[in-house]
C-alpha atoms as a PDB file:
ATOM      1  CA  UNK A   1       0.000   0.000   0.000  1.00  0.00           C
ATOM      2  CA  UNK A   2       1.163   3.060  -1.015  1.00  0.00           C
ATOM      3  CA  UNK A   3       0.556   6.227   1.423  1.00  0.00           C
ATOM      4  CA  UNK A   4       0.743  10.187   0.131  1.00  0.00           C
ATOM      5  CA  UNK A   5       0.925  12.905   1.394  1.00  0.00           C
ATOM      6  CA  UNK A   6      -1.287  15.636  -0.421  1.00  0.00           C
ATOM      7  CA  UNK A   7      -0.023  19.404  -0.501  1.00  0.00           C
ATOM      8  CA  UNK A   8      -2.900  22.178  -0.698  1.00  0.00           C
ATOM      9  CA  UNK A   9      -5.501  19.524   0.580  1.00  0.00           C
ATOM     10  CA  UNK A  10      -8.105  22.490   0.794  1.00  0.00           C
ATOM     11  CA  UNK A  11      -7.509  23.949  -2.716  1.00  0.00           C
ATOM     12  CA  UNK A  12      -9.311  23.277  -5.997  1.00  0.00           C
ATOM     13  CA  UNK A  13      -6.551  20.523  -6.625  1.00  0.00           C
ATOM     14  CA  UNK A  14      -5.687  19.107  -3.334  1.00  0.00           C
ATOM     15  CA  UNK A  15      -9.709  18.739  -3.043  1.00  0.00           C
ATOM     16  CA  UNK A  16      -9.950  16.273  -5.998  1.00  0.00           C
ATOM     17  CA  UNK A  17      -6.812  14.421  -5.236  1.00  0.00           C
ATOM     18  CA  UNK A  18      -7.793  13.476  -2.075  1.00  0.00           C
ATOM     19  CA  UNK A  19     -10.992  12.346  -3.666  1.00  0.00           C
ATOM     20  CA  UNK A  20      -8.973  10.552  -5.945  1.00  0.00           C
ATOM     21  CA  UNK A  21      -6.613   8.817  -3.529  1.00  0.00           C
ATOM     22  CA  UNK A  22      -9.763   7.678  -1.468  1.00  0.00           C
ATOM     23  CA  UNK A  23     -11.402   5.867  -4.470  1.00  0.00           C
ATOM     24  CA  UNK A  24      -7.653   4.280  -5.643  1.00  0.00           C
ATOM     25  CA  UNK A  25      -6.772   0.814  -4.954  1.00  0.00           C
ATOM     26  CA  UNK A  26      -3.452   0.406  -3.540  1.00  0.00           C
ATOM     27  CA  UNK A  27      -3.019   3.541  -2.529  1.00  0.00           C
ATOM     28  CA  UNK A  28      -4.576   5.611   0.870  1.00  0.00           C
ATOM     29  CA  UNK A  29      -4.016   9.027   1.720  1.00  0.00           C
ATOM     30  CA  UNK A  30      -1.142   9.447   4.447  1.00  0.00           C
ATOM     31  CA  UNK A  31      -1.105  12.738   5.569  1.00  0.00           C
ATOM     32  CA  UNK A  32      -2.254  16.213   4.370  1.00  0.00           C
ATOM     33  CA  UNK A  33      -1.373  19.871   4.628  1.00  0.00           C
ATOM     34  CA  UNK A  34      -1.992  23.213   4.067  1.00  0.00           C
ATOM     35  CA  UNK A  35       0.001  26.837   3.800  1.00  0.00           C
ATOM     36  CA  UNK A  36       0.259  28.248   7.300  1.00  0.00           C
ATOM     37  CA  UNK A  37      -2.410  30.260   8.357  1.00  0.00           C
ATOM     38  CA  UNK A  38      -5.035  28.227   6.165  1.00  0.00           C
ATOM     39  CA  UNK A  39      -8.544  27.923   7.800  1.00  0.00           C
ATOM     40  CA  UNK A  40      -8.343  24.306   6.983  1.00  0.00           C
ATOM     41  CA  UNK A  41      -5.663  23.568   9.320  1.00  0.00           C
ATOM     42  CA  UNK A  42      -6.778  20.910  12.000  1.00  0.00           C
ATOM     43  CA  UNK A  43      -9.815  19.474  10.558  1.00  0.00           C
ATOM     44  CA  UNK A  44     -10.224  16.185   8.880  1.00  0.00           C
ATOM     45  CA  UNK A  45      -9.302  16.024   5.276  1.00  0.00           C
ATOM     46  CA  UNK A  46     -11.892  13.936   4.111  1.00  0.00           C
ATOM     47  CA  UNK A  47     -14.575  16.745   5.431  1.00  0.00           C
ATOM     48  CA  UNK A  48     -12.884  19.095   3.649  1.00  0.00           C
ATOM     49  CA  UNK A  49     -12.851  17.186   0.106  1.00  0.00           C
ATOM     50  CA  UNK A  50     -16.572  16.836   0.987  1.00  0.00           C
ATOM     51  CA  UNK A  51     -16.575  13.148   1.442  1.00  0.00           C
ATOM     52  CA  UNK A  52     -16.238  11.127   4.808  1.00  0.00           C
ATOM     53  CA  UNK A  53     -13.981  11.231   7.457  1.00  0.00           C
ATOM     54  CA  UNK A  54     -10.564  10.203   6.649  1.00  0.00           C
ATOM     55  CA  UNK A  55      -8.720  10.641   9.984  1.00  0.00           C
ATOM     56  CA  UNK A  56      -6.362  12.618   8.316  1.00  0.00           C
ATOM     57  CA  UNK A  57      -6.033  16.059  10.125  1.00  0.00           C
ATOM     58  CA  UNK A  58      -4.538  19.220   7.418  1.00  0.00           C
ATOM     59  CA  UNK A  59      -1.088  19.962   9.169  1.00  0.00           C
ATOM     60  CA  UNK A  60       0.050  23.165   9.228  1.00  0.00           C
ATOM     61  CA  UNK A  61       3.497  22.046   6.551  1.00  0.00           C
ATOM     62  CA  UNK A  62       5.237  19.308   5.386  1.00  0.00           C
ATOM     63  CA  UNK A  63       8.318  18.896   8.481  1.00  0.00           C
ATOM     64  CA  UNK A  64       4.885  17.528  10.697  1.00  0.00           C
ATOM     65  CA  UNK A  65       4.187  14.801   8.166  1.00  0.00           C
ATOM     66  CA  UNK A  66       6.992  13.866   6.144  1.00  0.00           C
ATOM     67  CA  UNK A  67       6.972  10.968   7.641  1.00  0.00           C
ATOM     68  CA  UNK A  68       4.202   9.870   7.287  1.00  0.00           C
ATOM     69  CA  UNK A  69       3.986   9.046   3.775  1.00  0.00           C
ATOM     70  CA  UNK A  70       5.460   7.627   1.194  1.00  0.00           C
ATOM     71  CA  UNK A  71       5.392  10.101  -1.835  1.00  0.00           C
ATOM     72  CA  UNK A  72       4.256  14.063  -1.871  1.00  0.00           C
ATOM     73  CA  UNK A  73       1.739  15.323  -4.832  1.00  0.00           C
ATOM     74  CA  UNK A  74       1.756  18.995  -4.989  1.00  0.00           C
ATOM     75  CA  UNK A  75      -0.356  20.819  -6.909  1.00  0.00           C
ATOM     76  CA  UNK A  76       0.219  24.310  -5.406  1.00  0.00           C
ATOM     77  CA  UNK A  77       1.990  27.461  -6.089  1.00  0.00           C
ATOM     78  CA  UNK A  78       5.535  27.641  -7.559  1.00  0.00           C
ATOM     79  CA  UNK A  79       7.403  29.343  -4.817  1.00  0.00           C
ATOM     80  CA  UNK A  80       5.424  26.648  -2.213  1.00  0.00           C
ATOM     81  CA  UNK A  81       6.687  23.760  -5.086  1.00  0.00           C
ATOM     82  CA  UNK A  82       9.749  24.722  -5.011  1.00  0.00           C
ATOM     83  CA  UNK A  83      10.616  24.604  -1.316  1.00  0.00           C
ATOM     84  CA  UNK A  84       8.691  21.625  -0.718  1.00  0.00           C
ATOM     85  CA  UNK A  85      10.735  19.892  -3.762  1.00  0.00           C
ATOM     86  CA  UNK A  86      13.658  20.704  -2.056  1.00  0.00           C
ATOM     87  CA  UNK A  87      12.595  19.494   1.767  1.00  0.00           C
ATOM     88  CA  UNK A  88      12.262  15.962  -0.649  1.00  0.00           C
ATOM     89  CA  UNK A  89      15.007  16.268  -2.036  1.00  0.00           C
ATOM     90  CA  UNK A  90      16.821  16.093   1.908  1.00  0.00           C
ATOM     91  CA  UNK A  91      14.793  13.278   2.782  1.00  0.00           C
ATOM     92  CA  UNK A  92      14.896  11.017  -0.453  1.00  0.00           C
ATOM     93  CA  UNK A  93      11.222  11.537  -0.387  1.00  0.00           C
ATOM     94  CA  UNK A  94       9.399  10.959  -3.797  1.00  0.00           C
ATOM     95  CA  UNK A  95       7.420  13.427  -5.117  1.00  0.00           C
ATOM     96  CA  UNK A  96       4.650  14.148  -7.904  1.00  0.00           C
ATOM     97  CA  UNK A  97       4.943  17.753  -9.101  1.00  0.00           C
ATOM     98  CA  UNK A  98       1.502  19.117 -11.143  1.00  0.00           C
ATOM     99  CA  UNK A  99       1.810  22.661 -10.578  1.00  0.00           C
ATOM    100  CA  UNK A 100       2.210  25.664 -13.281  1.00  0.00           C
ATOM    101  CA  UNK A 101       3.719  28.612 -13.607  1.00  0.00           C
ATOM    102  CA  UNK A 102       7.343  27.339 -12.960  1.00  0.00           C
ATOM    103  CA  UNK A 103      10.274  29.638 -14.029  1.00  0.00           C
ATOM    104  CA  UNK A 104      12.633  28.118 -15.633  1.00  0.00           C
ATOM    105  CA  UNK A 105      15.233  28.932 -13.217  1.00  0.00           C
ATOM    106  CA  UNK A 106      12.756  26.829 -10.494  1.00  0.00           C
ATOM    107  CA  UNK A 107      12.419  23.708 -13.596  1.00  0.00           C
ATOM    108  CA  UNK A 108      16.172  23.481 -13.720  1.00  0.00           C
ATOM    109  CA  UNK A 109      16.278  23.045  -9.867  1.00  0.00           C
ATOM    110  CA  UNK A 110      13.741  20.615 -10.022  1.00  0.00           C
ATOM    111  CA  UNK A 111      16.179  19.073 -12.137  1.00  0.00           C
ATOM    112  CA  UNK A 112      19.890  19.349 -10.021  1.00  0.00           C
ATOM    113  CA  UNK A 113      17.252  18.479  -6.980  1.00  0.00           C
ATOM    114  CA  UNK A 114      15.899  15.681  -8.823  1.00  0.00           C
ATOM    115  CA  UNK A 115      19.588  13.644  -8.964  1.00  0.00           C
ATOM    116  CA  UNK A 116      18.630  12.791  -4.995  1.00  0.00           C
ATOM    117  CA  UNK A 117      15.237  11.895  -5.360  1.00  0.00           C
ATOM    118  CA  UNK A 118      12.700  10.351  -8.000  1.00  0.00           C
ATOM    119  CA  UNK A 119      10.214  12.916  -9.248  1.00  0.00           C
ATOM    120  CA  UNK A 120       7.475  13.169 -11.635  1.00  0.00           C
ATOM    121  CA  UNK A 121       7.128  16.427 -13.167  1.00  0.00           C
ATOM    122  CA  UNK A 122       3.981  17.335 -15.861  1.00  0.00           C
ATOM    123  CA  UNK A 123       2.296  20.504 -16.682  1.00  0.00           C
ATOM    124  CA  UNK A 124      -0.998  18.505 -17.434  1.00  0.00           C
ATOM    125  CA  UNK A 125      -1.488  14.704 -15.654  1.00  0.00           C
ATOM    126  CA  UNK A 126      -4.035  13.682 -17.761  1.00  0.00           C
ATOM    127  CA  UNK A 127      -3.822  10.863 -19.497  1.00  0.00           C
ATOM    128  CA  UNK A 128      -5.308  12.313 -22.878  1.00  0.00           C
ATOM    129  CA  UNK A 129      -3.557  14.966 -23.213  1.00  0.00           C
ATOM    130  CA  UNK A 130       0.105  13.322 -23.037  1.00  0.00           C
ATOM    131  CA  UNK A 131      -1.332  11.022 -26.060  1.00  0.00           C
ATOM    132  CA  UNK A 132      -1.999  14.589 -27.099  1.00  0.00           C
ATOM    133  CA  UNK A 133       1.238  15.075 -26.960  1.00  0.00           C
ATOM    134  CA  UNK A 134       2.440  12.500 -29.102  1.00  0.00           C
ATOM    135  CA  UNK A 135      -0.425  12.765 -31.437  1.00  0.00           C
ATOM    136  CA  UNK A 136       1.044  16.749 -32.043  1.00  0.00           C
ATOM    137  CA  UNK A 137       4.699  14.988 -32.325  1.00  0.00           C
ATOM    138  CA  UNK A 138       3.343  12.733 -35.259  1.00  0.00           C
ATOM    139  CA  UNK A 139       1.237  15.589 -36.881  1.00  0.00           C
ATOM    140  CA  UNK A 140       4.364  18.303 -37.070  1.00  0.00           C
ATOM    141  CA  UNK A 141       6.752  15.591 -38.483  1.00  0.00           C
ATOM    142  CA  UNK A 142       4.392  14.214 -41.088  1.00  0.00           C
ATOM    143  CA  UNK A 143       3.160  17.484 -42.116  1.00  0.00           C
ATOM    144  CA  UNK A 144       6.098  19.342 -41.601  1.00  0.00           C
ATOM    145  CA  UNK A 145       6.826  23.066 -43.269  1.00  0.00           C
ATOM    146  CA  UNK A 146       3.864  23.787 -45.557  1.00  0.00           C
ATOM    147  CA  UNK A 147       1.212  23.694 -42.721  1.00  0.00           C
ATOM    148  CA  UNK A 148       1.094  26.489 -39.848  1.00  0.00           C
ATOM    149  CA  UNK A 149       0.905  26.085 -36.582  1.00  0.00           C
ATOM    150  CA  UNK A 150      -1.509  27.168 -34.186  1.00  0.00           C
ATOM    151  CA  UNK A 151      -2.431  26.517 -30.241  1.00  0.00           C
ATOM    152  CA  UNK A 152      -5.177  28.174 -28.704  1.00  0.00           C
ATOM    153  CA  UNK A 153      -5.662  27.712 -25.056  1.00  0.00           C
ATOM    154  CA  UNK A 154      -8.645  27.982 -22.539  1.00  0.00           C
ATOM    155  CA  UNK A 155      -8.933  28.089 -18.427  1.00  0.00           C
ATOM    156  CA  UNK A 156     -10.851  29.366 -15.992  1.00  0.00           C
ATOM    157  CA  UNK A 157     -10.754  33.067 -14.845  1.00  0.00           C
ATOM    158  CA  UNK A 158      -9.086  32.098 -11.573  1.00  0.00           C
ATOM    159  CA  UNK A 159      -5.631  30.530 -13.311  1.00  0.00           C
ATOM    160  CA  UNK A 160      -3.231  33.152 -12.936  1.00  0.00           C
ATOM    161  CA  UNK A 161      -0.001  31.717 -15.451  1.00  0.00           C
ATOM    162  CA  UNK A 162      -0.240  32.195 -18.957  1.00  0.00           C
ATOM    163  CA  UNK A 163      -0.089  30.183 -21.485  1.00  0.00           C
ATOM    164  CA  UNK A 164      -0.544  27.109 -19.486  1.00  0.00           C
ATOM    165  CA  UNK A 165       2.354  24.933 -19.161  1.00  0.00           C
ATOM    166  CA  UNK A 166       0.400  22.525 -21.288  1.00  0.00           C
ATOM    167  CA  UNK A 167       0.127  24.982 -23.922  1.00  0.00           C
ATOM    168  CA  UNK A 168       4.076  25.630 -23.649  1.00  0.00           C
ATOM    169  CA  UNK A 169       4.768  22.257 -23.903  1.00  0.00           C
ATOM    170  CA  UNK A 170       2.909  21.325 -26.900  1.00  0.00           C
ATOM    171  CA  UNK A 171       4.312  24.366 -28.501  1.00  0.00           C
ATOM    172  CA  UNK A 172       7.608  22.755 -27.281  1.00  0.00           C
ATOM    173  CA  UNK A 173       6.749  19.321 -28.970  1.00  0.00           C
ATOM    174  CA  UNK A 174       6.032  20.437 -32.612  1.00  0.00           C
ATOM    175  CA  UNK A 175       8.700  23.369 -32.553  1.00  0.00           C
ATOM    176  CA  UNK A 176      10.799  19.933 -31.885  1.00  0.00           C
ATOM    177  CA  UNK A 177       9.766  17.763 -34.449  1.00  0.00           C
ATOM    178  CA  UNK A 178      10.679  20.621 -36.763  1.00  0.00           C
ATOM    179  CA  UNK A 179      13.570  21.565 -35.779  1.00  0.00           C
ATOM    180  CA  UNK A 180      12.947  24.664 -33.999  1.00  0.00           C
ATOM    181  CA  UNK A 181      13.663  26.391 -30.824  1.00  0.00           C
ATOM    182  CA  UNK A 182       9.771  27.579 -29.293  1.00  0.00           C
ATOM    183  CA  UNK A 183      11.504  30.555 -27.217  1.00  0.00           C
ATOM    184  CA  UNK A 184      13.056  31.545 -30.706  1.00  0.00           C
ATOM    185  CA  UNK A 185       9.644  30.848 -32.840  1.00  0.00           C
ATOM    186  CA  UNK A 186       6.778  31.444 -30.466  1.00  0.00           C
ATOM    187  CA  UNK A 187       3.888  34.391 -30.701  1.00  0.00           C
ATOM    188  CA  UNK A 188       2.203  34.893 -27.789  1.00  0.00           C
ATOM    189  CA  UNK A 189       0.319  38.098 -28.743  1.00  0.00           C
ATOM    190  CA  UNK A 190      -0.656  39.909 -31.873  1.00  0.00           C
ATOM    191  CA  UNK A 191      -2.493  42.890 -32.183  1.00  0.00           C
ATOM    192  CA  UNK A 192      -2.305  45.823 -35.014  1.00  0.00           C
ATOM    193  CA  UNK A 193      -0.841  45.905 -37.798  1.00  0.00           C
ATOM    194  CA  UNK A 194       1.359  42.976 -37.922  1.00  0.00           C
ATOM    195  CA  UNK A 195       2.177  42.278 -41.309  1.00  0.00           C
ATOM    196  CA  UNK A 196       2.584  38.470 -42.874  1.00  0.00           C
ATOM    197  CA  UNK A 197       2.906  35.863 -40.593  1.00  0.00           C
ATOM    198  CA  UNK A 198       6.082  34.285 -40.746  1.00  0.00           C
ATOM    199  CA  UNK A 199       6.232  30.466 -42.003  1.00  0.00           C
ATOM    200  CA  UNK A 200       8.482  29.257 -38.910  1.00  0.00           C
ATOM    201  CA  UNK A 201       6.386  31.146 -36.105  1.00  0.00           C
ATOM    202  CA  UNK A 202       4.259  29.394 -33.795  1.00  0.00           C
ATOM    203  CA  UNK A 203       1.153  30.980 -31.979  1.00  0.00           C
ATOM    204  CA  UNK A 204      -0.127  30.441 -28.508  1.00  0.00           C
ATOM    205  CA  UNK A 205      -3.109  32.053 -27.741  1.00  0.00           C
ATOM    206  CA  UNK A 206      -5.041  32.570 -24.386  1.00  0.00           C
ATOM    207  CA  UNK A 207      -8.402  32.535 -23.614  1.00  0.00           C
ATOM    208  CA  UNK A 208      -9.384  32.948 -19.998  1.00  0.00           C
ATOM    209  CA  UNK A 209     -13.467  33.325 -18.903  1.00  0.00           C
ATOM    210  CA  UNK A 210     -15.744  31.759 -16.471  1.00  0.00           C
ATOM    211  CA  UNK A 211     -15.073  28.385 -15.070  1.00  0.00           C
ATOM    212  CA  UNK A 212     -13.549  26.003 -18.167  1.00  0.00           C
ATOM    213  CA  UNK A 213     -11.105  23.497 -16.302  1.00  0.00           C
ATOM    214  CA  UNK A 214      -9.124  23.330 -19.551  1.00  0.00           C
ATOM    215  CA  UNK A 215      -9.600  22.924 -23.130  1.00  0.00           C
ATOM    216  CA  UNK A 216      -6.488  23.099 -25.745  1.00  0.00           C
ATOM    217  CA  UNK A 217      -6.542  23.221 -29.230  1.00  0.00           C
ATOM    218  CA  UNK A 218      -3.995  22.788 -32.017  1.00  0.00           C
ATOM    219  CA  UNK A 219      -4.496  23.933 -35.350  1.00  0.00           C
ATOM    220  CA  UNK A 220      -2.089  22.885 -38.401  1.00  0.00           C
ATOM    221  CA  UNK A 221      -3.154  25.333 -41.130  1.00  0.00           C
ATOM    222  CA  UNK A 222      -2.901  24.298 -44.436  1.00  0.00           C
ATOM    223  CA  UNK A 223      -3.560  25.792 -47.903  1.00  0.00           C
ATOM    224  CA  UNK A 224      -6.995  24.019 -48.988  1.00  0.00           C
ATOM    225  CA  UNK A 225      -7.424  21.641 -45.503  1.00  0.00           C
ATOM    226  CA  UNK A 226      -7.067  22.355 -41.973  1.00  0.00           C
ATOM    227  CA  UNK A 227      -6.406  20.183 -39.493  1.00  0.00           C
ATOM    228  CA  UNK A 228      -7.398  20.228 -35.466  1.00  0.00           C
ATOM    229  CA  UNK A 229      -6.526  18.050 -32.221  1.00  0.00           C
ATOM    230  CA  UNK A 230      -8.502  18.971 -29.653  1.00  0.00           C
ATOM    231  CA  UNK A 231      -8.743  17.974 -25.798  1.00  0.00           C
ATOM    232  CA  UNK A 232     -11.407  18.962 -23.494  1.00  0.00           C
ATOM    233  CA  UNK A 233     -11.488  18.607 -19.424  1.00  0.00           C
ATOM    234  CA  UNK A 234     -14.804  18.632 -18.298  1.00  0.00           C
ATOM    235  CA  UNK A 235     -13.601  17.978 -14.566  1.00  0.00           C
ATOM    236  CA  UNK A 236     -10.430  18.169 -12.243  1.00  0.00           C
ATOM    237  CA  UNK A 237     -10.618  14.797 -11.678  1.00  0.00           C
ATOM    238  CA  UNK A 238      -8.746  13.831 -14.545  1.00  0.00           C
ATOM    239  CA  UNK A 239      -6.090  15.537 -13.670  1.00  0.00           C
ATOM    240  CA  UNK A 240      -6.110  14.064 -10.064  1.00  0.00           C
ATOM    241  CA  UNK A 241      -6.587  10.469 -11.506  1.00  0.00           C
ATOM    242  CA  UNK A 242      -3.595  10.850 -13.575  1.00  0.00           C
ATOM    243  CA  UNK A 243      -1.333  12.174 -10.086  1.00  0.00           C
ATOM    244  CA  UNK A 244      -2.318   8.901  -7.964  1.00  0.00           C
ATOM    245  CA  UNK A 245      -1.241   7.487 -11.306  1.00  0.00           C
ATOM    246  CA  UNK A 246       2.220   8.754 -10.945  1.00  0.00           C
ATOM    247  CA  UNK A 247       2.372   8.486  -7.379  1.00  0.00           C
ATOM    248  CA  UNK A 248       1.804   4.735  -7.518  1.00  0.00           C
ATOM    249  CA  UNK A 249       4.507   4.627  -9.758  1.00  0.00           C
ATOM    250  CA  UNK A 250       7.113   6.940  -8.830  1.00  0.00           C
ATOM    251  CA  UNK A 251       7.550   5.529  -5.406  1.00  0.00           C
ATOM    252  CA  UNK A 252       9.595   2.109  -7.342  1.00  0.00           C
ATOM    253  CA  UNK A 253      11.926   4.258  -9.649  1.00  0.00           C
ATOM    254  CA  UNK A 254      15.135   5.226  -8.678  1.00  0.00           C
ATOM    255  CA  UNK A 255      16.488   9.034  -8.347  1.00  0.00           C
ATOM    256  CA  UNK A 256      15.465  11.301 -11.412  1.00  0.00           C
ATOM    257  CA  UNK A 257      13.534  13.941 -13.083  1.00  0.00           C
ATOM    258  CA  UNK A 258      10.198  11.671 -14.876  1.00  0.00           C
ATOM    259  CA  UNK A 259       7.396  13.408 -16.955  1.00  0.00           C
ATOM    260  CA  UNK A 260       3.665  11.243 -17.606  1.00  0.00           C
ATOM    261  CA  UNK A 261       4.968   9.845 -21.128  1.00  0.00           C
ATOM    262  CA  UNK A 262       7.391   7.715 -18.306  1.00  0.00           C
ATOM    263  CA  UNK A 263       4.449   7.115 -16.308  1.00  0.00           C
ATOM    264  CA  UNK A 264       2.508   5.665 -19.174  1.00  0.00           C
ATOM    265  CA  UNK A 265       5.165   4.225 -21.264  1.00  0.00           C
ATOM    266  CA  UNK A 266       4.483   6.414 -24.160  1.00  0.00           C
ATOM    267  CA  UNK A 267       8.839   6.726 -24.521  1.00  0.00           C
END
């Protein structure tokens, strides 16, 4: 049996992946906690996911229950990522990483940190959209220079990084398959008058309104066809569902950085 410890058990995330460890099978939730000074600090997790009793009580930080799990899943902000990465890094402790917004300063720690401890890191858990993914991978290579690229993302009004790390990374995979460097190639705005668009430029739009968990769209743009892979979240939960994924699996690798194409054997 595999125990976790949840970070952010009382936010949006934390919520659902408590949900989602309780429903698991061969997995229980360990401990939980919350950012000091959180009003869910001392009551039972479970309550606060809205299902039963756990008899898991929301600590206060991670030094109270590092113990008592096996692997951490943290879904919270990136300064609270970071310093919780490292605290795992001290103790050997594995850990499941979903949170956005990462600098790339804090990635490349994750990465130095990640030689003394195995971790999963993923901008998006779900299981569709790393087939998404590769699906993009095979698209850009096949239809290579004559077709333009598009990605159009949409959250809720709440998410405050933009574009979403899964939008960055799918940028990432078909400026790859072409050869091309996304920091060197991507559009992230365009307004006015902005002339021709280039052939090697990739755009990532952002849409933000209401309460849409996450759609993403990519649009290869060709002269007489157009074609579009799309993935839709209708709920959190497939993002939580995809963390106890990693989680069960992280905790029997060795020391290293891991992304969900490990988890799922898609490498």
């Amino acid at each position: 049996m595999t125990h976790v410890i949840v970070a952010g058990a009382a936010g949006r995330m934390g919520t659902r992946i408590v949900n989602a460890v309780s429903e698991a099978e061969g997995i229980s939730l360990g401990a939980a906690f919350e950012r000091p000074g959180s009003p869910a600090i001392g009551k039972d997790a479970g309550m606060v996911a809205g299902i039963a009793e756990l008899g898991v009580t929301i600590a206060p930080n991670l030094e109270s229950v590092m113990d008592a799990g096996d692997v951490i899943i943290d879904f919270t902000h990136h300064e609270a990522t970071i310093a919780h990465a490292r605290r795992a890094a001290s103790a050997g402790k594995p850990m499941v990483i979903g949170t956005t917004g990462l600098s790339t300063d804090e990635k490349a720690e994750i990465k130095r940190l990640a030689s003394g401890f195995p971790c999963v890191l993923a901008p998006n858990m779900s299981v569709g959209v790393n087939l998404l993914y590769r699906l993009v991978e095979t698209a850009a290579r096949v239809l290579g220079e004559d077709y333009d690229i598009e990605i159009v993302e949409a959250h809720h009004r709440m998410k405050k990084d933009a574009p979403s790390g899964t939008a960055l990374q799918l940028g990432r995979v078909a400026a790859s398959a072409l050869g091309r460097d996304l920091d060197s190639v991507g559009v992230f705005e365009r307004n006015g008058l902005i002339g021709e668009r280039t052939r090697s430029e990739i755009g990532i739009q952002t849409v933000r309104a209401g309460d849409i968990v996450g759609e993403h769209t990519v649009i290869f743009g060709g002269i007489g066809e157009r074609i579009e892979l799309v993935h839709k979240a209708s709920s959190r939960d497939t993002f939580a569902k995809g963390a106890v994924r990693a989680a069960k699996w992280v905790v029997t690798q060795g020391p290293g950085l891991y992304d969900m194409l490990d988890v799922l054997g898609l490498k």
